[in-house]
Protein backbone atom coordinates (compact mmCIF):
# COMPACT_ATOMS: atom_id res chain seq x y z
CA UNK A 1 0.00 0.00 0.00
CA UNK A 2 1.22 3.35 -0.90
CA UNK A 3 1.88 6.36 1.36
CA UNK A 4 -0.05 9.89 0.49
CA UNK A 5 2.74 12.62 -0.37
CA UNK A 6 2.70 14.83 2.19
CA UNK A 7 1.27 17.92 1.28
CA UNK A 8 3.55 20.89 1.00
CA UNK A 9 4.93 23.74 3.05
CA UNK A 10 4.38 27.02 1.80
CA UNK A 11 6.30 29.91 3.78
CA UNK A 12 6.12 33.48 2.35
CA UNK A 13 9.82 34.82 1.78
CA UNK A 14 10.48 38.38 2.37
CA UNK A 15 12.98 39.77 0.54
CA UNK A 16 16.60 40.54 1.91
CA UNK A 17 16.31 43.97 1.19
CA UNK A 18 13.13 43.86 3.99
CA UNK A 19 14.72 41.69 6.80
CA UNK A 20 15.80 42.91 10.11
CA UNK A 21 17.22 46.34 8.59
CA UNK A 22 19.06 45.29 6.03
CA UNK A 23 18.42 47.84 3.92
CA UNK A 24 19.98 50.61 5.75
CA UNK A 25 22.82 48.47 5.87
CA UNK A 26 23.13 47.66 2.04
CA UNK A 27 22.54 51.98 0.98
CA UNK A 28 25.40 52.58 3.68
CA UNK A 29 28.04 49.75 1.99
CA UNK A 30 26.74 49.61 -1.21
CA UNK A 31 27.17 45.96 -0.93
CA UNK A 32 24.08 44.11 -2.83
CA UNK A 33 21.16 42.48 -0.68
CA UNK A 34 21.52 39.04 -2.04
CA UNK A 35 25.67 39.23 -1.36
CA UNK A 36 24.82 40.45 2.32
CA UNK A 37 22.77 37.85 2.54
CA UNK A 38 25.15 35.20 1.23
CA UNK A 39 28.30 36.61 3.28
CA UNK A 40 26.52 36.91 6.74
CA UNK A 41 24.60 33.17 6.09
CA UNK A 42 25.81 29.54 7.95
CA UNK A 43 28.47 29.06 5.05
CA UNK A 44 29.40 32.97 4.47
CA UNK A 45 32.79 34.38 4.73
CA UNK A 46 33.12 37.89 4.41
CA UNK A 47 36.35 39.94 3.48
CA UNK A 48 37.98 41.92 6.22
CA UNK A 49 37.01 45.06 3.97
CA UNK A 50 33.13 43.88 3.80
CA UNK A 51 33.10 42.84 7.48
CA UNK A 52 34.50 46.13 8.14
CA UNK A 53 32.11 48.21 6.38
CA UNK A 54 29.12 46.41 7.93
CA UNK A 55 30.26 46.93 11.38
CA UNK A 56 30.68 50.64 9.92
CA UNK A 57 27.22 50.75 8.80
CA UNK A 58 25.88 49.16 11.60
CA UNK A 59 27.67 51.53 13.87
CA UNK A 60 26.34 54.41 11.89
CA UNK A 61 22.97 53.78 11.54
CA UNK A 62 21.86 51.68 14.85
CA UNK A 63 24.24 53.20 17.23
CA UNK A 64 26.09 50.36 17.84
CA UNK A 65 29.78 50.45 19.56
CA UNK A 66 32.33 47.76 19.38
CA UNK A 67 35.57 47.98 21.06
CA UNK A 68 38.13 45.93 20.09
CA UNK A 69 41.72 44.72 21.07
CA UNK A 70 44.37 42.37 20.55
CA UNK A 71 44.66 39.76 23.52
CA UNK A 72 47.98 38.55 23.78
């Protein structure tokens, strides 16, 4: 006896441009959504220059401060 299929999912996608403020971000690098997207996903890996400018643009626009050092 055969199994019914199970009927499918269907999940409404919002566009990158539209998620969590990623807009501001992508007018202040002038890095494209869908590259955003890719670089900050599970298997991403952003340039020190792109990384930079988003924690620029994040800084910038959400108030955000990071302090960094070197630990030796």
């Amino acid at each position: 006896m055969k199994r019914p299929a199970a009927a499918p999912v269907y999940r409404r996608r919002t566009p990158p441009s539209q998620r969590a403020g990623t807009g501001r971000i992508v007018v202040s690098t002038h890095i494209p959504a869908k590259s955003l997207m890719r670089m900050l996903g599970p298997k991403g890996s952003p340039s020190a220059a792109n990384l930079s400018s988003i924690l620029t643009a994040l800084q910038m626009t959400e108030g955000i401060q990071f302090d960094l050092a070197l630990k030796r």
